[in-house]
C-alpha atoms as a PDB file:
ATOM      1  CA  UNK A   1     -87.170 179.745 155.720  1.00  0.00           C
ATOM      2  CA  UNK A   2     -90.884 178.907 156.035  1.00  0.00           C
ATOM      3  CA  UNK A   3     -90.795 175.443 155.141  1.00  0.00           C
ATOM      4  CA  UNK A   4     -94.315 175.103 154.797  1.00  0.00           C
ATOM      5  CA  UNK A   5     -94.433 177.173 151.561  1.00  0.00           C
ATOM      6  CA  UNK A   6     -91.501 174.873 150.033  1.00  0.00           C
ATOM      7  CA  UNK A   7     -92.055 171.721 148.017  1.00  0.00           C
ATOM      8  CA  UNK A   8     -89.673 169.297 148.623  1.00  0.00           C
ATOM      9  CA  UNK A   9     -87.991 166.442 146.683  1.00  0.00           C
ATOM     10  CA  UNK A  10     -85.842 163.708 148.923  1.00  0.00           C
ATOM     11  CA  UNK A  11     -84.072 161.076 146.161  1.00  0.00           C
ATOM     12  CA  UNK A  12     -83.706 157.659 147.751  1.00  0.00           C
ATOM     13  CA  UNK A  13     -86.607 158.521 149.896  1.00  0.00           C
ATOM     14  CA  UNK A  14     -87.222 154.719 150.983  1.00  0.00           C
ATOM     15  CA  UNK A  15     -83.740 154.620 152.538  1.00  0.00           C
ATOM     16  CA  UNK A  16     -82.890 155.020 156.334  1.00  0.00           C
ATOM     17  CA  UNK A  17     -82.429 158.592 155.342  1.00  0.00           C
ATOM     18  CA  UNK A  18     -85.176 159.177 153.505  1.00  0.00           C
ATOM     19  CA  UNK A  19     -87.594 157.658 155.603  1.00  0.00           C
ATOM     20  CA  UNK A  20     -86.382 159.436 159.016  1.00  0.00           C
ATOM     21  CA  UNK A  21     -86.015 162.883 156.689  1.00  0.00           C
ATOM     22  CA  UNK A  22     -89.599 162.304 155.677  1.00  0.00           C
ATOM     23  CA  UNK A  23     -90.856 161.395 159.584  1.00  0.00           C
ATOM     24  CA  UNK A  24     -89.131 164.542 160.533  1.00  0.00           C
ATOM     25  CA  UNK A  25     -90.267 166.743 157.769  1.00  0.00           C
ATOM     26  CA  UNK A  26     -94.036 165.473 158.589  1.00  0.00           C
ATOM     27  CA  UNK A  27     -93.996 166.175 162.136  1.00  0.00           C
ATOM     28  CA  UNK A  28     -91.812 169.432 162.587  1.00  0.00           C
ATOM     29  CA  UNK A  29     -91.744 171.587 159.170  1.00  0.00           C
ATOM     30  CA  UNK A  30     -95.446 170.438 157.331  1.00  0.00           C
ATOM     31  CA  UNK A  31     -93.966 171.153 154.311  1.00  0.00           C
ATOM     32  CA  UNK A  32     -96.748 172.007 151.299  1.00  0.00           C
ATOM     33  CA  UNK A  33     -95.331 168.723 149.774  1.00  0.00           C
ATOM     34  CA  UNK A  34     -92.983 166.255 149.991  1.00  0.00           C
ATOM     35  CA  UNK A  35     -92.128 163.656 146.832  1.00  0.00           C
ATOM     36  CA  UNK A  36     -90.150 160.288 147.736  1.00  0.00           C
ATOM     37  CA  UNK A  37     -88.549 160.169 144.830  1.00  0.00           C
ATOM     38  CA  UNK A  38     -87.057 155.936 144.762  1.00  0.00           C
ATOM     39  CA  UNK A  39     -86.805 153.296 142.092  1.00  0.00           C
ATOM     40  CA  UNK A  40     -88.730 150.533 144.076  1.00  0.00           C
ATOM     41  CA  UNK A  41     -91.876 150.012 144.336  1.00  0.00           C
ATOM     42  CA  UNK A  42     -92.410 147.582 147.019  1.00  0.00           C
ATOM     43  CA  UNK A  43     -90.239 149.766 149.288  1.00  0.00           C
ATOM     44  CA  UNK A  44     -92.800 152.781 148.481  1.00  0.00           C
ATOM     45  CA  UNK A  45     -95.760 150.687 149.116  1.00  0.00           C
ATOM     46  CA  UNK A  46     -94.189 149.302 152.792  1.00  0.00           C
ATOM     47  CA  UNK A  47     -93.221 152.976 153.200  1.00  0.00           C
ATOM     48  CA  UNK A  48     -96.955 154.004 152.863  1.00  0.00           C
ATOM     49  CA  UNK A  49     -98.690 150.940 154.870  1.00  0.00           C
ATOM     50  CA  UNK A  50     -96.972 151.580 157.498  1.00  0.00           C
ATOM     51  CA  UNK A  51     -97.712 155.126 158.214  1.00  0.00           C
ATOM     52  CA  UNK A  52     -95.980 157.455 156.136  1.00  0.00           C
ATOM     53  CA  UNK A  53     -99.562 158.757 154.088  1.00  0.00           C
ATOM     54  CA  UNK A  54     -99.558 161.735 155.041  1.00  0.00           C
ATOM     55  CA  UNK A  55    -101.952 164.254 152.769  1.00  0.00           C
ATOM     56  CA  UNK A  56     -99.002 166.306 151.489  1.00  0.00           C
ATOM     57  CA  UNK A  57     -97.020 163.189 150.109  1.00  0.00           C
ATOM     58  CA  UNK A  58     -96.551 162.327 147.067  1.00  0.00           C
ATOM     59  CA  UNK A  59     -94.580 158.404 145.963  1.00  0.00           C
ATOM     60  CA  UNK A  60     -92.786 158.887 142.569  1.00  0.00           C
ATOM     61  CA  UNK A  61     -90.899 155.667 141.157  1.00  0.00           C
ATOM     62  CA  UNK A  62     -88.074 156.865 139.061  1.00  0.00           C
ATOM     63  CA  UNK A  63     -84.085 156.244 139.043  1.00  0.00           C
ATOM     64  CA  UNK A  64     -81.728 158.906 139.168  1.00  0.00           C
ATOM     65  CA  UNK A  65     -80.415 157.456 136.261  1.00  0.00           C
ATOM     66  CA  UNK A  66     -82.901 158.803 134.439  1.00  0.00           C
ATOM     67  CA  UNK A  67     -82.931 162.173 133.110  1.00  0.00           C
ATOM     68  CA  UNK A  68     -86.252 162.682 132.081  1.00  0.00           C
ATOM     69  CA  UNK A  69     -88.332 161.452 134.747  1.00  0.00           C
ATOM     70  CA  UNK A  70     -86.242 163.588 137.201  1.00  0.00           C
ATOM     71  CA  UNK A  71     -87.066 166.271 135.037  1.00  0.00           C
ATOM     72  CA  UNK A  72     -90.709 165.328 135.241  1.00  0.00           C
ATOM     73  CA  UNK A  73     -90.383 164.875 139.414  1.00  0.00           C
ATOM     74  CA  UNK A  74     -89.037 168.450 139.877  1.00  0.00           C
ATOM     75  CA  UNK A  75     -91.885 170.338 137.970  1.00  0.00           C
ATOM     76  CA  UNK A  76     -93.009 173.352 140.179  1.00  0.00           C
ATOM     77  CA  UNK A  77     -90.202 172.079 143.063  1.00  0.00           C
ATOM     78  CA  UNK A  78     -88.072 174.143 145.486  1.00  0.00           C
ATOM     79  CA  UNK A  79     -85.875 171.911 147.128  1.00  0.00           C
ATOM     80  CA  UNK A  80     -84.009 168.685 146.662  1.00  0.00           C
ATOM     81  CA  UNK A  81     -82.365 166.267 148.727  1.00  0.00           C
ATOM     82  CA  UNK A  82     -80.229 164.219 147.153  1.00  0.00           C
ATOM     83  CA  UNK A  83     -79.990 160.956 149.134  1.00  0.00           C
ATOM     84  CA  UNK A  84     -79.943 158.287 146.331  1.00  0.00           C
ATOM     85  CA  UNK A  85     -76.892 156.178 146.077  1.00  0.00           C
ATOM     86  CA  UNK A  86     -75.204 152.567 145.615  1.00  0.00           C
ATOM     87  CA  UNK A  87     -73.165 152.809 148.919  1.00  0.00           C
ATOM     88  CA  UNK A  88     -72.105 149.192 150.113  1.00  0.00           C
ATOM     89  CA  UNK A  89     -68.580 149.547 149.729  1.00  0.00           C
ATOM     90  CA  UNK A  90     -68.058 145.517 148.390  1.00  0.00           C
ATOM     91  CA  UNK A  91     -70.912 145.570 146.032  1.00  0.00           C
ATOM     92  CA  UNK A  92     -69.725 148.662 144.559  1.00  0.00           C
ATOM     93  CA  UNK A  93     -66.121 147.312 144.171  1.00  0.00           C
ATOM     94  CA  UNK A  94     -67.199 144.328 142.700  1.00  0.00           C
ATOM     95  CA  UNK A  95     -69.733 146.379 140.326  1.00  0.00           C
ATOM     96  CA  UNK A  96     -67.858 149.656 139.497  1.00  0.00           C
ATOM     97  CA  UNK A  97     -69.573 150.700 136.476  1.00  0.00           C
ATOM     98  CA  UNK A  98     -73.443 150.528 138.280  1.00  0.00           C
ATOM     99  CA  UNK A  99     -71.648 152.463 140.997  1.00  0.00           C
ATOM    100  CA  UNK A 100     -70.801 155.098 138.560  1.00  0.00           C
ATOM    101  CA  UNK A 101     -73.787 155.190 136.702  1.00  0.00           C
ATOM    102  CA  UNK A 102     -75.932 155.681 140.090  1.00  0.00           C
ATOM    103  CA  UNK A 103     -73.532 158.055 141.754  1.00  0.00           C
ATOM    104  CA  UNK A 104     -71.924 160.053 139.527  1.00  0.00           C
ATOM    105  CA  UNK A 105     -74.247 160.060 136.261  1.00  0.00           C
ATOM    106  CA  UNK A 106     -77.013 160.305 138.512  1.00  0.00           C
ATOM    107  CA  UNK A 107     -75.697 163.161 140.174  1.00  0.00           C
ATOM    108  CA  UNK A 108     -75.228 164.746 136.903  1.00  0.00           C
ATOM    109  CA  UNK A 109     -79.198 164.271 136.310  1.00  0.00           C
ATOM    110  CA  UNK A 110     -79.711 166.095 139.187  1.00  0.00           C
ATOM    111  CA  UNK A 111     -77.906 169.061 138.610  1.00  0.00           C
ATOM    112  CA  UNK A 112     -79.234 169.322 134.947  1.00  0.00           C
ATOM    113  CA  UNK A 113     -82.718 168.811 136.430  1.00  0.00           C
ATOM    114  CA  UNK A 114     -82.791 171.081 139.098  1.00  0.00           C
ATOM    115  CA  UNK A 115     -81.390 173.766 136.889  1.00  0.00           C
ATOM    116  CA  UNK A 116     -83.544 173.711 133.724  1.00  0.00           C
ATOM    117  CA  UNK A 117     -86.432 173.323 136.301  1.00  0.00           C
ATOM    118  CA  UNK A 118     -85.480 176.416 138.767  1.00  0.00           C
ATOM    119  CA  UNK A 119     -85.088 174.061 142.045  1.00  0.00           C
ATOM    120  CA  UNK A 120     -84.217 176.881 144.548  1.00  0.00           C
ATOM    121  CA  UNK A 121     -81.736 174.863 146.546  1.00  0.00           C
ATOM    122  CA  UNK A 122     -80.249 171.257 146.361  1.00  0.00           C
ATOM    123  CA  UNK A 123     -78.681 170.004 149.083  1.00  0.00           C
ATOM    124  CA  UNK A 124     -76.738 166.116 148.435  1.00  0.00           C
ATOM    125  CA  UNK A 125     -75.453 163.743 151.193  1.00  0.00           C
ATOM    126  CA  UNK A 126     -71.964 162.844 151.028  1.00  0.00           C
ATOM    127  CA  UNK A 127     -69.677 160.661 153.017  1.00  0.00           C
ATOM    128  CA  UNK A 128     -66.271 160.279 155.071  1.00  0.00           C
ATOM    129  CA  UNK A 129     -65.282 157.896 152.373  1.00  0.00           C
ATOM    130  CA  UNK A 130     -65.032 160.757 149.585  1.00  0.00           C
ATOM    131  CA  UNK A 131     -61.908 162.125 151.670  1.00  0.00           C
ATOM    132  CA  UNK A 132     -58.778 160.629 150.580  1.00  0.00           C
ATOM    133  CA  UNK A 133     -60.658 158.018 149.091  1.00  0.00           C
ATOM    134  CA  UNK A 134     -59.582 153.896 148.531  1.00  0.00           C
ATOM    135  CA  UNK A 135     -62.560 152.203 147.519  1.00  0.00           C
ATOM    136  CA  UNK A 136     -64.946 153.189 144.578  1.00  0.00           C
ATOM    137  CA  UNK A 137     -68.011 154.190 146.171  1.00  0.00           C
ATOM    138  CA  UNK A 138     -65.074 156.752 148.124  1.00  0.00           C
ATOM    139  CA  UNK A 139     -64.408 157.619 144.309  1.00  0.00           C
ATOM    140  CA  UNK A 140     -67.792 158.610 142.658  1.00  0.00           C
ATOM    141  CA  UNK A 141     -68.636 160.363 145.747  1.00  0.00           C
ATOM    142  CA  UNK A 142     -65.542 162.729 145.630  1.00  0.00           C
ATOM    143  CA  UNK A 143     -66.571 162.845 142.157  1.00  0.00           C
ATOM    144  CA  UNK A 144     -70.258 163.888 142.878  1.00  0.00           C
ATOM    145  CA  UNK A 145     -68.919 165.994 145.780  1.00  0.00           C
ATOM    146  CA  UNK A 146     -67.197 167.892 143.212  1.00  0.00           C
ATOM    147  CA  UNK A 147     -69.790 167.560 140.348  1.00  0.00           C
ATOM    148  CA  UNK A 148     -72.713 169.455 142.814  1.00  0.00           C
ATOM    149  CA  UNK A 149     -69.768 172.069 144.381  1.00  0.00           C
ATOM    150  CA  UNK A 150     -68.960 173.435 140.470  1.00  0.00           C
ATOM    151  CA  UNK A 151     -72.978 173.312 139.651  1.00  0.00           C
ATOM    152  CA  UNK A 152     -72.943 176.510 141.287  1.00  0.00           C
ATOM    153  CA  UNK A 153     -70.963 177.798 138.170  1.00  0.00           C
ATOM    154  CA  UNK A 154     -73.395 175.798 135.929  1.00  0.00           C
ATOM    155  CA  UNK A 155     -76.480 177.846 137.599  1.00  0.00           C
ATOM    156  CA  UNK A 156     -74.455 181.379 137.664  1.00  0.00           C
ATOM    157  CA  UNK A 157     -75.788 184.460 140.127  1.00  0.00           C
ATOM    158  CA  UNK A 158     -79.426 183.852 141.401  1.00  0.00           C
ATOM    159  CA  UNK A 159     -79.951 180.292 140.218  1.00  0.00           C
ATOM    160  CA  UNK A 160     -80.282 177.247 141.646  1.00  0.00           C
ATOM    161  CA  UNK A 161     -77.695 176.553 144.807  1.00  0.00           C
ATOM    162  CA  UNK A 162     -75.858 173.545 145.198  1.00  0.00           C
ATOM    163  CA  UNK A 163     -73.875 172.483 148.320  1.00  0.00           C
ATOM    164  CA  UNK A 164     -73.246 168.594 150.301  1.00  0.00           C
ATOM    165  CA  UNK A 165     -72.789 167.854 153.582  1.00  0.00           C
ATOM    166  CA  UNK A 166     -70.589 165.226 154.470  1.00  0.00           C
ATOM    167  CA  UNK A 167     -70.481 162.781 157.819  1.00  0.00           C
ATOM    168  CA  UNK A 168     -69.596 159.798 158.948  1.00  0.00           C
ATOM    169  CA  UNK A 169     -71.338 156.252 159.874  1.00  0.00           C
ATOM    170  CA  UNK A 170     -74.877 156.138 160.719  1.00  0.00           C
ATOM    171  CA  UNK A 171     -76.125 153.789 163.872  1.00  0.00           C
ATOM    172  CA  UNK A 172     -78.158 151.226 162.373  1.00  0.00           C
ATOM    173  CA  UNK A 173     -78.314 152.150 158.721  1.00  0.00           C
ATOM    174  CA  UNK A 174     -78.724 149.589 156.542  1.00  0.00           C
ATOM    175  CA  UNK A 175     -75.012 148.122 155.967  1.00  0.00           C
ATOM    176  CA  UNK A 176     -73.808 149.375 159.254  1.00  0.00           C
ATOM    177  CA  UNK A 177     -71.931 147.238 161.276  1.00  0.00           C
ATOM    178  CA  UNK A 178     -74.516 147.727 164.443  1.00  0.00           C
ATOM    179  CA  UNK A 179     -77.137 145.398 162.998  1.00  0.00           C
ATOM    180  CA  UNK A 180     -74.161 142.707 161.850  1.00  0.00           C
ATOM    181  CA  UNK A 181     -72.888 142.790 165.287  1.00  0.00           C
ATOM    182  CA  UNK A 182     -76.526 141.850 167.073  1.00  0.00           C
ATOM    183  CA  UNK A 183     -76.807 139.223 164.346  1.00  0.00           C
ATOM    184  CA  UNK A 184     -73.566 137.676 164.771  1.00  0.00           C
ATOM    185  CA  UNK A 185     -74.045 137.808 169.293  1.00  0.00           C
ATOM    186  CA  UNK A 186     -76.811 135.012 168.711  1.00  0.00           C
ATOM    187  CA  UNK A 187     -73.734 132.610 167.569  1.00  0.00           C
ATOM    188  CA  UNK A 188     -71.615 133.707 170.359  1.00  0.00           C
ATOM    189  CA  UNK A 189     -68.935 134.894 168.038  1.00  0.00           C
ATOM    190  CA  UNK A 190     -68.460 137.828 166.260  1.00  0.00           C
ATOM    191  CA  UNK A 191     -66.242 139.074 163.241  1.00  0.00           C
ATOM    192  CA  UNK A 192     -64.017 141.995 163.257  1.00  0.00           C
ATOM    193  CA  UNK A 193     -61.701 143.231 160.444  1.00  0.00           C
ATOM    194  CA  UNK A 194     -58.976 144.868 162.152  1.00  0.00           C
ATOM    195  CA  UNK A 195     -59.434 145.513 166.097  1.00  0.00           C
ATOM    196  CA  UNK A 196     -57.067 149.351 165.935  1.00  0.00           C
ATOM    197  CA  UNK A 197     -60.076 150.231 163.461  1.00  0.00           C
ATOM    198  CA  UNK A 198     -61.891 153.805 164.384  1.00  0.00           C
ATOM    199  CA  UNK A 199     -65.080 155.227 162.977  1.00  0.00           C
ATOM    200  CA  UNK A 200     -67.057 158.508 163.302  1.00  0.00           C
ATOM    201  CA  UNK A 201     -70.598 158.020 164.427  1.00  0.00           C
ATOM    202  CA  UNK A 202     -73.741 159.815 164.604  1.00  0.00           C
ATOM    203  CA  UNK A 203     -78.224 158.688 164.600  1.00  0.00           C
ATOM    204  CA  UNK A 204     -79.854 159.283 161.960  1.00  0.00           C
ATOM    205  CA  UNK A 205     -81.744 161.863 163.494  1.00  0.00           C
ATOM    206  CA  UNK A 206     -78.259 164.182 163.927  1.00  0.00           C
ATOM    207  CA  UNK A 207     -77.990 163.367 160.374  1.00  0.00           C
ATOM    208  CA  UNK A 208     -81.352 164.837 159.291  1.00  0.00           C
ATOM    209  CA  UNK A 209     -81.192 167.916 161.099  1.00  0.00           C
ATOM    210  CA  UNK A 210     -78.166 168.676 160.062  1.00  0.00           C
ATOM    211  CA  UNK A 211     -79.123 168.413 156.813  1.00  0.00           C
ATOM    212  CA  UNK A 212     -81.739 170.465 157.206  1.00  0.00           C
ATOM    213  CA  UNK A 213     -80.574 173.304 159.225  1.00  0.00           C
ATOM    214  CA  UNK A 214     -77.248 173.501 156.485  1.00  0.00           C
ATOM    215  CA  UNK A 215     -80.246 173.795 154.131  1.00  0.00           C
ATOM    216  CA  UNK A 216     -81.607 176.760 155.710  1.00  0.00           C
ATOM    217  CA  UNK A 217     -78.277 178.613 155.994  1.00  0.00           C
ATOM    218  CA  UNK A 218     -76.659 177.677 152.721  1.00  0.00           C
ATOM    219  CA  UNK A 219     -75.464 180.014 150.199  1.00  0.00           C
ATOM    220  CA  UNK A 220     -74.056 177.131 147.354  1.00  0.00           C
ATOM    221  CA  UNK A 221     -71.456 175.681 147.086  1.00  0.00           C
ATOM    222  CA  UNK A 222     -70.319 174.800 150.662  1.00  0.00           C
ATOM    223  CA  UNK A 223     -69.517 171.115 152.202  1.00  0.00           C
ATOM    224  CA  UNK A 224     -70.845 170.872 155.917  1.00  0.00           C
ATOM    225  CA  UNK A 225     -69.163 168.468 158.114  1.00  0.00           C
ATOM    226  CA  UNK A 226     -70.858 167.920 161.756  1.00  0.00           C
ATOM    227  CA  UNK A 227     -68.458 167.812 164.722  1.00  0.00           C
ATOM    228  CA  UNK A 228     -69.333 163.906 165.858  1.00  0.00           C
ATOM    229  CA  UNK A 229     -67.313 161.706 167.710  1.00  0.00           C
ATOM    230  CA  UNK A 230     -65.507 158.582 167.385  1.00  0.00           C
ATOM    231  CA  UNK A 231     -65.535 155.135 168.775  1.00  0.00           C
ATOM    232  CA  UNK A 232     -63.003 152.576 168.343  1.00  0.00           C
ATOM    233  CA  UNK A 233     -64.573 149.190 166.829  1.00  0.00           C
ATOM    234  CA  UNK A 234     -63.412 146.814 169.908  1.00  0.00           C
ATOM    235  CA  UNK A 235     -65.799 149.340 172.122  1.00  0.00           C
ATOM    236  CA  UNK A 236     -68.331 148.522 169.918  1.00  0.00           C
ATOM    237  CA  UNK A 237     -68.351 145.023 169.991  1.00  0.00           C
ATOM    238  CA  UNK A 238     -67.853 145.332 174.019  1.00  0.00           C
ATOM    239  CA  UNK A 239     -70.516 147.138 174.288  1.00  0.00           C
ATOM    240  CA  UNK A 240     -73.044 145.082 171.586  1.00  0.00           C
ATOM    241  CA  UNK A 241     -71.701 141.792 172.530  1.00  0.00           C
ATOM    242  CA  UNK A 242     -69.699 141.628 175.684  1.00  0.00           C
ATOM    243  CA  UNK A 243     -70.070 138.246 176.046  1.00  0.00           C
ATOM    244  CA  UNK A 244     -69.039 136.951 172.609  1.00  0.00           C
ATOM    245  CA  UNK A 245     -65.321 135.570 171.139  1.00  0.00           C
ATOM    246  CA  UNK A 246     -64.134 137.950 168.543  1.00  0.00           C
ATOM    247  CA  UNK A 247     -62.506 136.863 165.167  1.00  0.00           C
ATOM    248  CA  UNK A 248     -60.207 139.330 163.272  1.00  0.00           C
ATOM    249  CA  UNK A 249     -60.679 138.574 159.655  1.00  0.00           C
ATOM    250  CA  UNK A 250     -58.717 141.393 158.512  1.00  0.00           C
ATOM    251  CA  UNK A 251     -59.851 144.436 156.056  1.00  0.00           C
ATOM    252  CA  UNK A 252     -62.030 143.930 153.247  1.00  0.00           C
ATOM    253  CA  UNK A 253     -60.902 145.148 149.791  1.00  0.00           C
ATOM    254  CA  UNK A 254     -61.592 149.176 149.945  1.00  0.00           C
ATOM    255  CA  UNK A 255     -61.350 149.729 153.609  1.00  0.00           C
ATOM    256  CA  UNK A 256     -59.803 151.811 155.909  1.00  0.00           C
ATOM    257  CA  UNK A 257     -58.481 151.573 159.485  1.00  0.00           C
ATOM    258  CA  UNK A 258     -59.666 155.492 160.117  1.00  0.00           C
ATOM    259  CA  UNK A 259     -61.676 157.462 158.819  1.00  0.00           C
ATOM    260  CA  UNK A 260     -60.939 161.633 157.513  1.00  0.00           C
ATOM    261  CA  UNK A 261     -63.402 164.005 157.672  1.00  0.00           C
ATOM    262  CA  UNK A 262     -61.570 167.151 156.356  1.00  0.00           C
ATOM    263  CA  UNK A 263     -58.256 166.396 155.028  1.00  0.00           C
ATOM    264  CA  UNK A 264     -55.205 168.941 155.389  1.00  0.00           C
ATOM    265  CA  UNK A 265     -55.667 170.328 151.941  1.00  0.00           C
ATOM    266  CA  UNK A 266     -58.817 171.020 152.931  1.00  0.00           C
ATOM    267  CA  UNK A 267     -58.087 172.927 156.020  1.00  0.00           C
ATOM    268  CA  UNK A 268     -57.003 175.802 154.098  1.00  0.00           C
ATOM    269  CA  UNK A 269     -60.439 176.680 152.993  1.00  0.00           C
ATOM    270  CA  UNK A 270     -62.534 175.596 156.062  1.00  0.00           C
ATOM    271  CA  UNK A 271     -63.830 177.291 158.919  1.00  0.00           C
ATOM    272  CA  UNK A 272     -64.822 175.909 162.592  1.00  0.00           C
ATOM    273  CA  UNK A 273     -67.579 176.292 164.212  1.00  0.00           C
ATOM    274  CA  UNK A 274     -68.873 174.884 167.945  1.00  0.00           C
ATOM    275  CA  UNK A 275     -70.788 172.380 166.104  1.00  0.00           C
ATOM    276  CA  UNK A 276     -69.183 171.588 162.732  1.00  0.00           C
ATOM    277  CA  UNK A 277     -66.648 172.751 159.649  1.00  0.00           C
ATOM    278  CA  UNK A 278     -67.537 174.771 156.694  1.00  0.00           C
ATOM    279  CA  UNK A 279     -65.313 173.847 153.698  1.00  0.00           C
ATOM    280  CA  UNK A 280     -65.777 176.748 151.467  1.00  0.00           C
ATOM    281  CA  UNK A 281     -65.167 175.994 147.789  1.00  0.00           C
ATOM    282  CA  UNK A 282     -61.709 177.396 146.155  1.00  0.00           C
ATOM    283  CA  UNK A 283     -63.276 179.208 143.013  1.00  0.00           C
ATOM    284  CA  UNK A 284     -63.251 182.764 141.690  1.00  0.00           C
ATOM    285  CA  UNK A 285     -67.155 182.424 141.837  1.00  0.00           C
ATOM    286  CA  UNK A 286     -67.518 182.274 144.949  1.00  0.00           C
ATOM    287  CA  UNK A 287     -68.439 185.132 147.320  1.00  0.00           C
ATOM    288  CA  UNK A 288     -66.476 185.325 150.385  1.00  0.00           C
ATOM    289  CA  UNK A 289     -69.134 185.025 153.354  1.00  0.00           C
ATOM    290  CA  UNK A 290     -68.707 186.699 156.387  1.00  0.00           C
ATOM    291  CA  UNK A 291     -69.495 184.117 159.646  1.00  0.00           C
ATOM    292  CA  UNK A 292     -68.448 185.897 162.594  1.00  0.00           C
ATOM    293  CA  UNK A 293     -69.199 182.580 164.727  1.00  0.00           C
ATOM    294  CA  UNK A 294     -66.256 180.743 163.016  1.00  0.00           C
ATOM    295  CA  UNK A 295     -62.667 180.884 162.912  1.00  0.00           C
ATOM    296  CA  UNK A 296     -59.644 179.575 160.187  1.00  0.00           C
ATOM    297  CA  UNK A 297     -59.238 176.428 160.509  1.00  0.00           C
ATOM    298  CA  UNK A 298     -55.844 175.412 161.420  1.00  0.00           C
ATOM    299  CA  UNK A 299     -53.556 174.694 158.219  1.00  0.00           C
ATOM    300  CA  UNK A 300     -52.147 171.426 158.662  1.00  0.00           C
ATOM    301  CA  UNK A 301     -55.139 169.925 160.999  1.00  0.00           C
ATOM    302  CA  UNK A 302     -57.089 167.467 160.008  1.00  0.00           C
ATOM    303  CA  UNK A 303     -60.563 165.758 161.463  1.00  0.00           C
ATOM    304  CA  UNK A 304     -59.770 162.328 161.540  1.00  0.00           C
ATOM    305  CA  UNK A 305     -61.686 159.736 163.207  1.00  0.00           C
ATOM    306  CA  UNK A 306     -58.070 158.568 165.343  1.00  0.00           C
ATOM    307  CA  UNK A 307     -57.336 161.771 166.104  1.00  0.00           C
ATOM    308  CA  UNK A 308     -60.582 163.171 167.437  1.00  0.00           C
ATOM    309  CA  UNK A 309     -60.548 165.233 170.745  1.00  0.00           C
ATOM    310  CA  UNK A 310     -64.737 163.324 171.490  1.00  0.00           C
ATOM    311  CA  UNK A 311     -64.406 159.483 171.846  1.00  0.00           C
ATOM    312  CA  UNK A 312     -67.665 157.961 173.345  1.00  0.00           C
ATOM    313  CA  UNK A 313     -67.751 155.715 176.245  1.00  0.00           C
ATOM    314  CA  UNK A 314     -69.415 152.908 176.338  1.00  0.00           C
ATOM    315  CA  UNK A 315     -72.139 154.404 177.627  1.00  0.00           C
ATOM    316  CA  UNK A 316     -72.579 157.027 175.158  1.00  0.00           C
ATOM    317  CA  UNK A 317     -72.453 154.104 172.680  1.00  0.00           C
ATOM    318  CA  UNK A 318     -74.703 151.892 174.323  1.00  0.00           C
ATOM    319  CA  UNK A 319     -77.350 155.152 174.629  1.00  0.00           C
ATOM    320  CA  UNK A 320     -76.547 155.837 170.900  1.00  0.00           C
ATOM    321  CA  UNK A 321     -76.897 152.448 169.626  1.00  0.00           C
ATOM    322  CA  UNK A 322     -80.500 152.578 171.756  1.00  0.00           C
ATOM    323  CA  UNK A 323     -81.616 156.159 170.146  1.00  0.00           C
ATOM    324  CA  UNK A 324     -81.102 154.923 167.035  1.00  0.00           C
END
């Protein structure tokens, strides 16, 4: 793909995502354009003052909730990240219906848009939390998992593709437990909901490129999970705040102790790689692809965030936590 002929939509483009998938964008693929497509404008104006003005961007304020300026942001585009999302897990639980709205009807924008406007490719970020799901952001984003997987039927042969790629926690993100922890060291005490708690992890950066290279090898309708490893919560807090007492204040309504990348049922229509798992979707449309780097993966297994075979020391975490 010669990204520098593609014009290029990123939703939620003031986000951590957004703004790391634009600094990447800008300094290794120059594409012709790139909209940040976002719903605030103070966050687009920060985004601009401090460096990101590049000649081939463009700032358009719109909501995903909104059909028809979506329609108006992917005039003349060729591909669309979908990044835009209510994530925090609390704030969606205690307001279920904007979490729908956002992340499910505005993932139903998108695929309308992109369609009646002939985006070549749309590629939408998903998250551990849509696997075997317990909270409500988990929920619409199994939901919008499955919404942009079946677009693919929507579009039919030679239209637009659809697929999502799925990982777990991002290092430093807003909402991620990273920044909590170096807020809470300066008290001397830190909170922890449940100390046998695991998580994936991976920088922002890993995320990005993986987005991007899925988006160059994608065929629609395809979920691409990264191989990333895990770290158990206590090594966390070791590692952030050695010195501090910890305070277990037990799980928060919608959590999880681990965290499932590909579930079982998945397994049966997933393939391994060295680097990550392909879950191909279960539908007469789609075309059997032939990969000969993968292999089957394993009927029964499952990538869990307990049960991974790469745990980070704390080193690894401590260099991880600095890269990010």
């Amino acid at each position: 793909m010669n990204w520098s002929d593609q014009i290029v939509l990123v939703t939620g483009g003031t986000g951590s995502f957004g703004k790391k998938f634009t600094e990447i964008m800008l300094q290794d693929y120059h594409p012709k354009k790139l909209i940040i497509y976002s719903r605030d404008e103070l966050k687009q104006h920060e985004m601009r003052v401090s460096g990101y003005n590049h000649e081939s961007l463009r700032y358009f304020i719109g909501d995903v909730r909104d059909k028809e300026r979506l329609y108006r942001a992917m005039h003349n585009v060729d591909i669309v990240v979908h990044a835009a999302a209510l994530k925090q897990v609390p704030a969606c639980e205690y307001n279920p219906l904007e979490a729908v709205k956002t992340n499910i009807e505005g993932a139903a924008n998108i695929i309308d848009s992109a369609i009646d406007a002939r985006v070549d490719k749309v590629m939408a970020l998903s998250t551990d939390k849509a696997v075997n799901p317990v909270n409500l952001y988990g929920a619409t984003k199994l939901v919008a998992e499955k919404l942009f997987v079946q677009a693919n039927a929507y579009a039919g042969e030679g239209g637009t593709q659809f697929s999502c790629v799925r990982y777990g926690n991002v290092v430093g993100s807003r909402g991620s437990v990273v920044p909590l922890f170096k807020k809470q060291q300066q008290s001397g005490q830190i909170t922890i909901t449940d100390e046998r708690m695991t998580r994936f992890w991976l920088t922002l950066e890993q995320g990005v490129r993986f987005v991007i290279s899925n988006i160059e090898r994608m065929n629609g309708g395809e979920v691409f999970v990264p191989k990333i490893p895990s770290t158990k919560i206590t090594d966390l807090a070791d590692v952030i705040a050695p010195e501090c007492k910890r305070e277990s204040i037990g799980i928060r309504p919608g959590e999880k102790l681990h965290e499932i990348l590909v579930s079982r049922d998945e397994a049966r229509q997933a393939l391994e790689f060295d680097d990550m798992y392909l879950i191909q979707p279960a539908h007469p449309w789609w075309k059997q692809e032939t990969y000969p780097n993968a292999k089957p993966m394993a009927e029964g297994e499952k990538f869990s965030s307990d049960k991974n075979d790469w745990w980070l020391t704390p080193e690894e975490i401590a260099q991880l936590i600095e890269d990010a």
